[in-house]
PDB file of N, CA and C in Angstrom:
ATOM      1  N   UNK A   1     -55.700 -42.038 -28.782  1.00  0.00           N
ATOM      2  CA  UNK A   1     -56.784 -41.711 -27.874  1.00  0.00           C
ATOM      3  C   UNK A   1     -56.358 -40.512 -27.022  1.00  0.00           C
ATOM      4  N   UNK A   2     -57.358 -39.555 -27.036  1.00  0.00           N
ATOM      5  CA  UNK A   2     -57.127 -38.350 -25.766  1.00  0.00           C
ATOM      6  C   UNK A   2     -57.588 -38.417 -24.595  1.00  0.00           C
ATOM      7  N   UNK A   3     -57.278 -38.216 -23.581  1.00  0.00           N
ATOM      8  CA  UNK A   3     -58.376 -37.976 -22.507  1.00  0.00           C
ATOM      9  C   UNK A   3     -58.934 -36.720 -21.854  1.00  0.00           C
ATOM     10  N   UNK A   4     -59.626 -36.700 -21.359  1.00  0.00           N
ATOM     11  CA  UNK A   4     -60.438 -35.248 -20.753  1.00  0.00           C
ATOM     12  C   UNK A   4     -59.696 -34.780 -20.259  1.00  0.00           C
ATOM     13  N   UNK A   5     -59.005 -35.429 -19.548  1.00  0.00           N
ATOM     14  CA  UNK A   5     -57.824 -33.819 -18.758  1.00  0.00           C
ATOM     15  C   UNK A   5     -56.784 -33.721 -19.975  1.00  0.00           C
ATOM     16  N   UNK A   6     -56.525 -34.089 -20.684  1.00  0.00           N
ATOM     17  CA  UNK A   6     -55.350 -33.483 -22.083  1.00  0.00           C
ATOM     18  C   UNK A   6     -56.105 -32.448 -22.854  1.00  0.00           C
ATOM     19  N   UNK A   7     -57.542 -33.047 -23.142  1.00  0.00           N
ATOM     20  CA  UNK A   7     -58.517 -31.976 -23.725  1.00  0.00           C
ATOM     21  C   UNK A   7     -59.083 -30.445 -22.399  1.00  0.00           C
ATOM     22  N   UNK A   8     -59.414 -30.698 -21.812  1.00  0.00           N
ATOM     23  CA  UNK A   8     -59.097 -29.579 -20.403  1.00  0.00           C
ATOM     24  C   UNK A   8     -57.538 -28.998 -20.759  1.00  0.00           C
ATOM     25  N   UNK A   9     -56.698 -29.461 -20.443  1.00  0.00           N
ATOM     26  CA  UNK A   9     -55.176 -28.213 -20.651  1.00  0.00           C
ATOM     27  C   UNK A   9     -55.095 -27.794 -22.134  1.00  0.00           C
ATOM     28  N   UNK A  10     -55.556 -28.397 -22.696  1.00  0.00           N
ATOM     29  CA  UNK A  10     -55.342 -27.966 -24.116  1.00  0.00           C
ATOM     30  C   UNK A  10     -56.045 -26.648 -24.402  1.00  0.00           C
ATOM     31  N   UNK A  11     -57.594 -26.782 -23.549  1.00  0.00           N
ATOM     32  CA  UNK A  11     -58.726 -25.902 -24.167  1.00  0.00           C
ATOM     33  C   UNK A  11     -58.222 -24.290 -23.176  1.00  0.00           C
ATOM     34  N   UNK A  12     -57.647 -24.864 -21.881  1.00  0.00           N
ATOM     35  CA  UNK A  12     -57.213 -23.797 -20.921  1.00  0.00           C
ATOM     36  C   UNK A  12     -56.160 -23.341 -21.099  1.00  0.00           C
ATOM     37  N   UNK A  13     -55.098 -24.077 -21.798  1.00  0.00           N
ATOM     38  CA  UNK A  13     -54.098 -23.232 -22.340  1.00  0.00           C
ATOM     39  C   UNK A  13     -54.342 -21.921 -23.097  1.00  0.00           C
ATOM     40  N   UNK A  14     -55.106 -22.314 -23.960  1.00  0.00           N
ATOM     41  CA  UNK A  14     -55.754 -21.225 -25.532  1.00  0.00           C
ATOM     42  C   UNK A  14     -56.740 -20.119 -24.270  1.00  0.00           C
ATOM     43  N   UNK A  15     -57.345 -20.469 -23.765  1.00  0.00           N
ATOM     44  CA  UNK A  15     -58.250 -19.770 -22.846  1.00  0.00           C
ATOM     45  C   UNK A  15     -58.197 -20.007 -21.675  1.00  0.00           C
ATOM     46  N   UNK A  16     -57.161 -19.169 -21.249  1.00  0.00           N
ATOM     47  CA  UNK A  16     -56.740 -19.303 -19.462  1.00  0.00           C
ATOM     48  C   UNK A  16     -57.623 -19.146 -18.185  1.00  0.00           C
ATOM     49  N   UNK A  17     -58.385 -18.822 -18.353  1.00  0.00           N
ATOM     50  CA  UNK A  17     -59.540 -18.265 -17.411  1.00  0.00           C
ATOM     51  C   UNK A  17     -60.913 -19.509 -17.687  1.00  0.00           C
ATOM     52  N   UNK A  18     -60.925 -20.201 -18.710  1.00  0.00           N
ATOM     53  CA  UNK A  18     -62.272 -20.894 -19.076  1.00  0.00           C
ATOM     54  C   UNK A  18     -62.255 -21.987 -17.711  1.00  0.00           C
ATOM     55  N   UNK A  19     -63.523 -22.434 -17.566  1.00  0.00           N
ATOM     56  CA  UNK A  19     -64.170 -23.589 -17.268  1.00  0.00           C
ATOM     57  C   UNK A  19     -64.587 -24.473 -18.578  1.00  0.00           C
ATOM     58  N   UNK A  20     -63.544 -25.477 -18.276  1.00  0.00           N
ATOM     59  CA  UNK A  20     -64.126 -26.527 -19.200  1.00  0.00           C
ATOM     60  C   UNK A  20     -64.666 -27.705 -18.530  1.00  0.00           C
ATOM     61  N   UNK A  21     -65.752 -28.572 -19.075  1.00  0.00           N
ATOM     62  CA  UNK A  21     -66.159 -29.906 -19.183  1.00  0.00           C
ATOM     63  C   UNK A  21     -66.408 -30.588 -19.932  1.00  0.00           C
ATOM     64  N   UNK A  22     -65.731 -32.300 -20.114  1.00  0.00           N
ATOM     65  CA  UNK A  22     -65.756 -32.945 -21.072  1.00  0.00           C
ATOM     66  C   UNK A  22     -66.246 -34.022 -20.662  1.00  0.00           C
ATOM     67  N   UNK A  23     -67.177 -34.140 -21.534  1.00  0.00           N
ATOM     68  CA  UNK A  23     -68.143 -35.689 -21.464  1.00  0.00           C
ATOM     69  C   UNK A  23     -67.751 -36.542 -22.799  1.00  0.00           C
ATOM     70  N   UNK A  24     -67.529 -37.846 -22.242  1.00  0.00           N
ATOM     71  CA  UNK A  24     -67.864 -39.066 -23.462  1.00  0.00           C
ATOM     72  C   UNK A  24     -69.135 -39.087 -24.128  1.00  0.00           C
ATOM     73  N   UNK A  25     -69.453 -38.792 -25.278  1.00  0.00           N
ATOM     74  CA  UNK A  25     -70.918 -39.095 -25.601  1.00  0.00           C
ATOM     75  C   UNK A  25     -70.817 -40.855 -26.506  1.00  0.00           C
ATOM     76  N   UNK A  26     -69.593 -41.028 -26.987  1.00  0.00           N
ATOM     77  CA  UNK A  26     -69.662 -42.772 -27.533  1.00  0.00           C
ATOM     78  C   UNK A  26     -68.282 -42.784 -27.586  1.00  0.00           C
ATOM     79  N   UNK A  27     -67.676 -43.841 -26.527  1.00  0.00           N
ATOM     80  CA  UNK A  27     -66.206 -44.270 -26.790  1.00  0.00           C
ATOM     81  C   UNK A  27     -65.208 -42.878 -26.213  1.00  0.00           C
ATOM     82  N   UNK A  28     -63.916 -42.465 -26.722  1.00  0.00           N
ATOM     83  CA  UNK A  28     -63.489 -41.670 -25.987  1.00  0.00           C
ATOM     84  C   UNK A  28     -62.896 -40.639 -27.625  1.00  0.00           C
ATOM     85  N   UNK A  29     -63.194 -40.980 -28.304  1.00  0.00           N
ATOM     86  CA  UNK A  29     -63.117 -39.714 -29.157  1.00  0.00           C
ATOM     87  C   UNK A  29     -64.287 -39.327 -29.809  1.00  0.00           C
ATOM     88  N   UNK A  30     -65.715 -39.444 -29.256  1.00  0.00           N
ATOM     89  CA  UNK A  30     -66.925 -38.212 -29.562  1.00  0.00           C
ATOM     90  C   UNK A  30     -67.667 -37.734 -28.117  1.00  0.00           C
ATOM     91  N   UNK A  31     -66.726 -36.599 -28.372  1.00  0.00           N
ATOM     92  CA  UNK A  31     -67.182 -35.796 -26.957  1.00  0.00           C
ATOM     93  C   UNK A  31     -67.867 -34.605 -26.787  1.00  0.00           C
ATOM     94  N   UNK A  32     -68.918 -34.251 -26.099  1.00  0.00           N
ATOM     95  CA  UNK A  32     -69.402 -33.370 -25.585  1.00  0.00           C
ATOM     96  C   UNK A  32     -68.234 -32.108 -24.648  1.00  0.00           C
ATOM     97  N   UNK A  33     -68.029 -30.964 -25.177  1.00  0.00           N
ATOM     98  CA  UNK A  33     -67.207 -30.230 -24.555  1.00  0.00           C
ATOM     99  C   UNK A  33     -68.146 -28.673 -24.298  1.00  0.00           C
ATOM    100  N   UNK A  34     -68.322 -28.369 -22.873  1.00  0.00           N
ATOM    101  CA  UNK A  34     -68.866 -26.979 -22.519  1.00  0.00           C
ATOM    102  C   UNK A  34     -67.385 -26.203 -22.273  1.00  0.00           C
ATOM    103  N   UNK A  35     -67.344 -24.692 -22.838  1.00  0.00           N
ATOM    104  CA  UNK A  35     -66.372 -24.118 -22.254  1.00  0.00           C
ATOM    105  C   UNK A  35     -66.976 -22.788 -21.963  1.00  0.00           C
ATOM    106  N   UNK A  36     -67.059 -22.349 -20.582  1.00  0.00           N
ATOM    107  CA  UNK A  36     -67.222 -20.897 -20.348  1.00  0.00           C
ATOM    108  C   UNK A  36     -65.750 -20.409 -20.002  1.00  0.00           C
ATOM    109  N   UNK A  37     -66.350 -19.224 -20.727  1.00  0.00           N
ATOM    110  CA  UNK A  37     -64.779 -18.615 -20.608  1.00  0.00           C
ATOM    111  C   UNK A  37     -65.041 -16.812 -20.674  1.00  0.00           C
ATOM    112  N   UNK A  38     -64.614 -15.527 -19.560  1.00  0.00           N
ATOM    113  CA  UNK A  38     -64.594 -14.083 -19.436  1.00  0.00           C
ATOM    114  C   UNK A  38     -63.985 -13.724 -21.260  1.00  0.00           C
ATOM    115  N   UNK A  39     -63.053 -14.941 -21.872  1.00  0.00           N
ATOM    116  CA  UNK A  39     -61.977 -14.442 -23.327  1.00  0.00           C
ATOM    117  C   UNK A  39     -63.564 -14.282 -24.217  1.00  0.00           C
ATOM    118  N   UNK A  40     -64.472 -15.079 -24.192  1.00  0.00           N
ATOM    119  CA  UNK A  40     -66.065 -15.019 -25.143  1.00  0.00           C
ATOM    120  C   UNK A  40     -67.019 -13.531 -24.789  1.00  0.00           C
ATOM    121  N   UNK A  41     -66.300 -12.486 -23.843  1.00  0.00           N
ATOM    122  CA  UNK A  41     -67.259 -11.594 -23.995  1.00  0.00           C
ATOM    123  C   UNK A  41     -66.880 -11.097 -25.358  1.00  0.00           C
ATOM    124  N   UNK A  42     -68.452 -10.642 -26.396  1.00  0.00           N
ATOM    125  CA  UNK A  42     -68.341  -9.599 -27.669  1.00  0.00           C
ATOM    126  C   UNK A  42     -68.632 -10.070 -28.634  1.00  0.00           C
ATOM    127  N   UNK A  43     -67.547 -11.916 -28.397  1.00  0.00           N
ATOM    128  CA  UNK A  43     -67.734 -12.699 -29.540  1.00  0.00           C
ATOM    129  C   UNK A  43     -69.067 -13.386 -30.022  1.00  0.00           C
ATOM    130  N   UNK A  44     -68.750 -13.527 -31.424  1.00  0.00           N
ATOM    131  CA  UNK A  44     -70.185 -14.061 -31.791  1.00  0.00           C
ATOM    132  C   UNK A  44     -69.983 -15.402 -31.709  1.00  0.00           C
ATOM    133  N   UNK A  45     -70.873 -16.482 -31.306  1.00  0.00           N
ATOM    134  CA  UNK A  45     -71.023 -18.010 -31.251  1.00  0.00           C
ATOM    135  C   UNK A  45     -69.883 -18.436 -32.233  1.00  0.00           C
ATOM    136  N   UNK A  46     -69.665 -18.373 -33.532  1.00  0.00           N
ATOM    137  CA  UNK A  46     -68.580 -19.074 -34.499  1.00  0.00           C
ATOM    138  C   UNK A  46     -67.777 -18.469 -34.026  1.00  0.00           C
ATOM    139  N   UNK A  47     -67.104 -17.252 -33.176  1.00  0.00           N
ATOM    140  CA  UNK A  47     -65.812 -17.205 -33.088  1.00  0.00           C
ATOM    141  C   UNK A  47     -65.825 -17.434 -31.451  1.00  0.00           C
ATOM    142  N   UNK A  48     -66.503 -17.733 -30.660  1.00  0.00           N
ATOM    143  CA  UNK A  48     -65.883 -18.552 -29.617  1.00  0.00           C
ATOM    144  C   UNK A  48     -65.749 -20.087 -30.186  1.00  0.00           C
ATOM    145  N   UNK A  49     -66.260 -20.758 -30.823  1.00  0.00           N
ATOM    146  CA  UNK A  49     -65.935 -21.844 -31.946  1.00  0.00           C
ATOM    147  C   UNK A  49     -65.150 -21.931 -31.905  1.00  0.00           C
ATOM    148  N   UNK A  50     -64.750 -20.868 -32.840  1.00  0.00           N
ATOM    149  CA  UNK A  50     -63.152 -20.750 -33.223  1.00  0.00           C
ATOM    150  C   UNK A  50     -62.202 -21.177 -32.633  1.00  0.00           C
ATOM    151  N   UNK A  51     -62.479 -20.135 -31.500  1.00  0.00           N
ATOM    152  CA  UNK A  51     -60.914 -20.134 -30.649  1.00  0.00           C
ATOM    153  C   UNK A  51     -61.119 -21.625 -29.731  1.00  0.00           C
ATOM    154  N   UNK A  52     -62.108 -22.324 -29.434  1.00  0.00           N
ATOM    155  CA  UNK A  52     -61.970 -23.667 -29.345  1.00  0.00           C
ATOM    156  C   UNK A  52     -61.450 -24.566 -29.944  1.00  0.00           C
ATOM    157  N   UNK A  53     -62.181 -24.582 -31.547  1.00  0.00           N
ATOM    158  CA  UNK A  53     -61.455 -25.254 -32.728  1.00  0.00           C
ATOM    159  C   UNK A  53     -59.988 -24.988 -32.367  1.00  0.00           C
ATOM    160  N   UNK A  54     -59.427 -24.002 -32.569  1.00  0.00           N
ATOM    161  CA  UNK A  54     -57.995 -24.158 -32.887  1.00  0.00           C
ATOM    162  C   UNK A  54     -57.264 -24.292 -32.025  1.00  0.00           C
ATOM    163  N   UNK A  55     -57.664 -24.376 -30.614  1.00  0.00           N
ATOM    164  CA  UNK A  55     -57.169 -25.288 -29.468  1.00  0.00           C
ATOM    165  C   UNK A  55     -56.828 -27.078 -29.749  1.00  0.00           C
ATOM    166  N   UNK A  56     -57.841 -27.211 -30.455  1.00  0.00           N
ATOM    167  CA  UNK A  56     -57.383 -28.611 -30.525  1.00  0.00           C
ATOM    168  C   UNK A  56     -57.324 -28.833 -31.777  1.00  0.00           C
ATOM    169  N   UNK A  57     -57.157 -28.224 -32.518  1.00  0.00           N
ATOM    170  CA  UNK A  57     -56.765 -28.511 -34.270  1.00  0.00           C
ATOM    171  C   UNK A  57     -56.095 -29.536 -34.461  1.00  0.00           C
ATOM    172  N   UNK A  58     -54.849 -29.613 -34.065  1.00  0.00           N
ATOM    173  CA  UNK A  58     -54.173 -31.509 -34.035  1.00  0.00           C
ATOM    174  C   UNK A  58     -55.037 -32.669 -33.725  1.00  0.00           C
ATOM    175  N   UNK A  59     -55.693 -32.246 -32.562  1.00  0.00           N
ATOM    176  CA  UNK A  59     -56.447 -33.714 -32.237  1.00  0.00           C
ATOM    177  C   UNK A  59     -57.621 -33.596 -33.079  1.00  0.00           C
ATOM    178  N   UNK A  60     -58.525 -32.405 -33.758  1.00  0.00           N
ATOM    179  CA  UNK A  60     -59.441 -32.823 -34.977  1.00  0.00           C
ATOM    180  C   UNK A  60     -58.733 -33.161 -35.948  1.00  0.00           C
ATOM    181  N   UNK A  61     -57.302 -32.727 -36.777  1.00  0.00           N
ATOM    182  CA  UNK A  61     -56.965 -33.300 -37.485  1.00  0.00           C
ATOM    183  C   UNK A  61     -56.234 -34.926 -37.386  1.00  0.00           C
ATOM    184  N   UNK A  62     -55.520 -35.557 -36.909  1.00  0.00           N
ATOM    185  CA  UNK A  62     -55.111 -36.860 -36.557  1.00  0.00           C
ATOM    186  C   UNK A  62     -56.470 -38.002 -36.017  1.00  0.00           C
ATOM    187  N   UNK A  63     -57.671 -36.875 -35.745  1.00  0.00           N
ATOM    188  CA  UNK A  63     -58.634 -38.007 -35.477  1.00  0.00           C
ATOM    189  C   UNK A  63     -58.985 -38.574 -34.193  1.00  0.00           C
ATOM    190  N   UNK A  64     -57.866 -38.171 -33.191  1.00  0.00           N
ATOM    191  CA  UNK A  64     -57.788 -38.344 -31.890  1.00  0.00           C
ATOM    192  C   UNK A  64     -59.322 -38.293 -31.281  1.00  0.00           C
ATOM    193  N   UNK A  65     -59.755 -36.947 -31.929  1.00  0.00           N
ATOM    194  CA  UNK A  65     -61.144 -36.463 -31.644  1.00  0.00           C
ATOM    195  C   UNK A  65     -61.868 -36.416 -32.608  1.00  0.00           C
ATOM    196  N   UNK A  66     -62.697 -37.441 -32.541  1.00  0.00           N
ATOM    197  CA  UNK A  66     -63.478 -38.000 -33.842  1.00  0.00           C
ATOM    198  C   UNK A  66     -64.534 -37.193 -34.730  1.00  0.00           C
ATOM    199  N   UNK A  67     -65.177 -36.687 -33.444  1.00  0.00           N
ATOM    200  CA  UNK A  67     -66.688 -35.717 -32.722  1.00  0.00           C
ATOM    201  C   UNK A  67     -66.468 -34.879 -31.718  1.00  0.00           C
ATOM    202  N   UNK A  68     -67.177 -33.753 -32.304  1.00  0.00           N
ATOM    203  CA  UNK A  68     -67.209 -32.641 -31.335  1.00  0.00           C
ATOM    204  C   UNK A  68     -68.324 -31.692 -31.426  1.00  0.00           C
ATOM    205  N   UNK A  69     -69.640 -32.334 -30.028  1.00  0.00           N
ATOM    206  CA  UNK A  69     -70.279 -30.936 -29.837  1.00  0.00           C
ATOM    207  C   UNK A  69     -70.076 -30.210 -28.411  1.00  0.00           C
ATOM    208  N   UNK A  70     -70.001 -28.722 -28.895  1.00  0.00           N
ATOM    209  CA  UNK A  70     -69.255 -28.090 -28.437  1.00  0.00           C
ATOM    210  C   UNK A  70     -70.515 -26.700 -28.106  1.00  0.00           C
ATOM    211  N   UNK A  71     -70.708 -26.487 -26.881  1.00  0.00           N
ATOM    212  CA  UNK A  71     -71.239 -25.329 -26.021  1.00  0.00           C
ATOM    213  C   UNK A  71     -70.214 -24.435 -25.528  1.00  0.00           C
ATOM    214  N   UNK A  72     -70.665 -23.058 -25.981  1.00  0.00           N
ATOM    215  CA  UNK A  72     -69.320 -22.356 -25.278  1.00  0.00           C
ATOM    216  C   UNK A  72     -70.710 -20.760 -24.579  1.00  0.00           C
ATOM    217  N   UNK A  73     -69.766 -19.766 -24.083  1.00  0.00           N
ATOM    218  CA  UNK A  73     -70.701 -19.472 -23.542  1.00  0.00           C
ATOM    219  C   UNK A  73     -69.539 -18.540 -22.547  1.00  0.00           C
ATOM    220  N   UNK A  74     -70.111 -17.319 -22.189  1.00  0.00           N
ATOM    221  CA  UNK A  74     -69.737 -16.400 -21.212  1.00  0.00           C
ATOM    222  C   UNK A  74     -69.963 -16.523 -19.408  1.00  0.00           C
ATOM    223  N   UNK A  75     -69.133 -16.174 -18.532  1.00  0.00           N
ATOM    224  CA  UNK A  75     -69.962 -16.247 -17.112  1.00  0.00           C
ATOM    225  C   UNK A  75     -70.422 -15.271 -16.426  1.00  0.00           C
ATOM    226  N   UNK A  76     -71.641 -15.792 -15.795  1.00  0.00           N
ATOM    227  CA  UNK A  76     -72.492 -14.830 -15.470  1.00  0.00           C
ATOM    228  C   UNK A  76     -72.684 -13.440 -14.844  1.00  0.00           C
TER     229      UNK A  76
END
């Protein structure tokens, strides 16, 4: 099992500057994750993805994190 603040340092490590928030949407591995982050200016939607995805690549692979929808997004 992960919890929101392991998923928070994980996502802020990869993207130092982001605002993240993590919601439970069922149980504690299918979660709702918003990340704004200044690193998403240019990028297109799949590659701020990206660089989310591979923030937590271990915990999608081992399963930790079952589900993931995922909003990402620039600040204003």
């Amino acid at each position: 099992m992960i919890t929101k603040v392991e998923v928070i340092n994980l996502i802020t490590k990869q993207l130092p500057n982001s605002q993240v928030v993590v919601e439970n949407i069922k149980g504690n591995d299918h979660l709702q994750v918003t990340v704004i982050a200044p690193e998403f200016n240019g990028l297109s939607l799949v590659k701020q993805h990206q660089l989310v995805y591979s923030a937590l690549k271990e915990e999608l692979a081992s399963e930790a994190i079952h589900a993931l929808a995922l909003k990402t997004g620039t600040p204003n």
